[in-house]
N, C-alpha and C. Protein backbone atom coordinates (compact mmCIF):
# COMPACT_ATOMS: atom_id res chain seq x y z
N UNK A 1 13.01 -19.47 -1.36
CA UNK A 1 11.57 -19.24 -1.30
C UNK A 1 11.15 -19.16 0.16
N UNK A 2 10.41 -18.19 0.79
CA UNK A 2 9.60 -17.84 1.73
C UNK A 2 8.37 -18.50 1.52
N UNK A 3 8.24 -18.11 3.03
CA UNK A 3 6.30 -19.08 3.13
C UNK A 3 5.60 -17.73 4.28
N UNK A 4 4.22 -17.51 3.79
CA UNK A 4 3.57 -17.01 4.91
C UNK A 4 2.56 -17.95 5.34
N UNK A 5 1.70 -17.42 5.90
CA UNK A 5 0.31 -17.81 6.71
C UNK A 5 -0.98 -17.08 6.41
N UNK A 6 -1.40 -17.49 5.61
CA UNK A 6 -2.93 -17.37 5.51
C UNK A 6 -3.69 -16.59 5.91
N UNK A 7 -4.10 -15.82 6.17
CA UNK A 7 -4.96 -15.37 7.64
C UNK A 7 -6.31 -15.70 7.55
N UNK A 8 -6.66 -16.29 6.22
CA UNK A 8 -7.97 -16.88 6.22
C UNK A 8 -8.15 -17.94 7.18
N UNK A 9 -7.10 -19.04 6.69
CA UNK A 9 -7.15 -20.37 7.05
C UNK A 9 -5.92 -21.04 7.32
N UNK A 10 -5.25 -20.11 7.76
CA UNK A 10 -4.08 -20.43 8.66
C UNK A 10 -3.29 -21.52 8.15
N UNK A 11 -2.91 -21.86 6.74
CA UNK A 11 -2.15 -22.57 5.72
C UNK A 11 -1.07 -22.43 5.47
N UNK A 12 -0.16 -22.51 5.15
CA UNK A 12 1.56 -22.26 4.73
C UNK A 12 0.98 -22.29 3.31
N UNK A 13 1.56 -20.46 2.65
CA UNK A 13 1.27 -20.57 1.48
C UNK A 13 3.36 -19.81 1.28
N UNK A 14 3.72 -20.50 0.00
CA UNK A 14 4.88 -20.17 -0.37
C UNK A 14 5.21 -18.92 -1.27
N UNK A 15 6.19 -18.42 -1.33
CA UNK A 15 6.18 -17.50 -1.99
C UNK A 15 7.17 -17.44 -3.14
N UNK A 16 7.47 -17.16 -3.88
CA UNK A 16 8.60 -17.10 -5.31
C UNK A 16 9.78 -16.21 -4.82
N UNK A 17 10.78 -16.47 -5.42
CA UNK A 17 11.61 -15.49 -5.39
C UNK A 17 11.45 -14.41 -5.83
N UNK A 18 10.57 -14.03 -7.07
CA UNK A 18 10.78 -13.10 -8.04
C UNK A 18 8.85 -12.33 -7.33
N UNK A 19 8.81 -12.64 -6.10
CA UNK A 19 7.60 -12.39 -5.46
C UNK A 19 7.63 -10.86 -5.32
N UNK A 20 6.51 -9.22 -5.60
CA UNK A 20 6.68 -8.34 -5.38
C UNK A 20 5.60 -7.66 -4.66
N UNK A 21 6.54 -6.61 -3.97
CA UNK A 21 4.78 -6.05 -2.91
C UNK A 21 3.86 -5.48 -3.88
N UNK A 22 2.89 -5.73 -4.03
CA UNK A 22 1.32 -5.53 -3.90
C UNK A 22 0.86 -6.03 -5.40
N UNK A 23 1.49 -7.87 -5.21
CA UNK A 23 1.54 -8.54 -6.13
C UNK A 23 -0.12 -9.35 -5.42
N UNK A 24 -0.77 -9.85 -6.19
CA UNK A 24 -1.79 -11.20 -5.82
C UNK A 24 -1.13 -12.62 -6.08
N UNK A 25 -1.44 -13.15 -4.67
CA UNK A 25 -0.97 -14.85 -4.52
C UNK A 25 -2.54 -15.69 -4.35
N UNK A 26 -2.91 -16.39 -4.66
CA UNK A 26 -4.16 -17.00 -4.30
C UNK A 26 -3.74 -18.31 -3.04
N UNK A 27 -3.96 -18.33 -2.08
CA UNK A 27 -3.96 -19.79 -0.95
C UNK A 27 -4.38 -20.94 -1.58
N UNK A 28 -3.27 -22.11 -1.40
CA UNK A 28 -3.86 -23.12 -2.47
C UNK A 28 -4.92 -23.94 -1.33
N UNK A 29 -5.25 -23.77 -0.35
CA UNK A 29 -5.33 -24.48 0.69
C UNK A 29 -7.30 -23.35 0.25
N UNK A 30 -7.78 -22.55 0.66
CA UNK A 30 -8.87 -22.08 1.13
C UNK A 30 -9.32 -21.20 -0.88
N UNK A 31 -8.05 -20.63 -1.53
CA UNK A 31 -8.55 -20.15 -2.35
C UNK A 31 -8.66 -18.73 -2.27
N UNK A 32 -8.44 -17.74 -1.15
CA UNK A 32 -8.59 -16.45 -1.02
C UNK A 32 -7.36 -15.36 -1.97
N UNK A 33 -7.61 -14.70 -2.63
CA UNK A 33 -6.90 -13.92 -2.96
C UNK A 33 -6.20 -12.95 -1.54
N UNK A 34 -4.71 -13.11 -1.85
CA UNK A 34 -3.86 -12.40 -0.91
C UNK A 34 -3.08 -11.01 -1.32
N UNK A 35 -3.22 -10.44 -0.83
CA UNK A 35 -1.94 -9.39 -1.81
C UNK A 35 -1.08 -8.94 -0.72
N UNK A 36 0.72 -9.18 -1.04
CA UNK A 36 1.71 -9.06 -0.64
C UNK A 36 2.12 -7.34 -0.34
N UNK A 37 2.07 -7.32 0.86
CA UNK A 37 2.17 -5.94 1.53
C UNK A 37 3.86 -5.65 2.19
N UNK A 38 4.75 -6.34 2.54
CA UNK A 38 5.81 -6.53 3.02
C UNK A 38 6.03 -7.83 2.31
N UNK A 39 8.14 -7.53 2.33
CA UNK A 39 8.46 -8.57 1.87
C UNK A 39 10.24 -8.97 2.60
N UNK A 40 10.26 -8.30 3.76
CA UNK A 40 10.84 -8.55 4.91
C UNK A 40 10.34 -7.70 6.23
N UNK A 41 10.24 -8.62 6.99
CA UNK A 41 9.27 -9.86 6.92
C UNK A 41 8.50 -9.74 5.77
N UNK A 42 8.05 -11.16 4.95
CA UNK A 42 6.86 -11.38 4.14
C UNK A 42 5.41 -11.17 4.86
N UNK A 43 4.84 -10.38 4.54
CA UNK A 43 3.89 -10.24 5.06
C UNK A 43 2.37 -9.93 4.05
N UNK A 44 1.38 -10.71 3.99
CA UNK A 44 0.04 -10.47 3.24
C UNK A 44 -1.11 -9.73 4.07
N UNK A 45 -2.15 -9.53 3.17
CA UNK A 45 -3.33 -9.28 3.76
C UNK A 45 -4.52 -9.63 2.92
N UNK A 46 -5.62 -9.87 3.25
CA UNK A 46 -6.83 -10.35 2.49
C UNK A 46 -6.50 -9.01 1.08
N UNK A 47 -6.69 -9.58 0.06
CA UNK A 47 -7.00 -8.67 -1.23
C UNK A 47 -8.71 -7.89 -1.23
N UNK A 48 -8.46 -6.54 -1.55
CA UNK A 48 -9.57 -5.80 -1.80
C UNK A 48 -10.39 -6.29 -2.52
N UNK A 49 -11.68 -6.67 -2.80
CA UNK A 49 -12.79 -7.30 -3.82
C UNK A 49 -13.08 -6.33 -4.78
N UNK A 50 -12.72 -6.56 -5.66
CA UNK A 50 -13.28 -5.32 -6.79
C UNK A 50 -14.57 -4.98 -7.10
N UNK A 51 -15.23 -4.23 -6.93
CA UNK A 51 -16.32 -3.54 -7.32
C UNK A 51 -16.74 -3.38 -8.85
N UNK A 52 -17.76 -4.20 -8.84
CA UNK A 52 -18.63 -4.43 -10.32
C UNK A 52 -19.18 -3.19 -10.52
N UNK A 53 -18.81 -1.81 -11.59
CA UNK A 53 -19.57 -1.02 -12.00
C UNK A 53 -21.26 -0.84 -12.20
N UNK A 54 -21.76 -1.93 -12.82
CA UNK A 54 -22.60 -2.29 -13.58
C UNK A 54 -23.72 -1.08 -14.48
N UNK A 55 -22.59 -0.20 -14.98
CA UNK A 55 -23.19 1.01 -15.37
C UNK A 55 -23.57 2.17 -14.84
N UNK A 56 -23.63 2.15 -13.90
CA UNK A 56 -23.90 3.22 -12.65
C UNK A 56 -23.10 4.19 -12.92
């Protein structure tokens, strides 16, 4: 198991073996959704916020 860093809040968050790029990890430390962009180096980035339709 690998570990990255946060970039929210600069935390050691771990990663699974069976971990895949442009999977979502949540930081147990701040709570931000991460999504796994590289995976040598492991590397994240803040996750996109999804956009509420709301009928429009």
């Amino acid at each position: 198991m690998s570990a990255i860093t946060c970039p929210e809040c600069e935390a050691q968050v771990g990663l699974d073996d069976g971990t895949e790029v442009g999977e979502i990890i949540v930081c147990s430390d701040c709570g931000v959704d991460l999504e796994i962009i590289a995976l040598e180096p492991a590397a994240v980035q803040l996750a996109p916020m999804e956009q509420e339709d709301w009928g429009e």
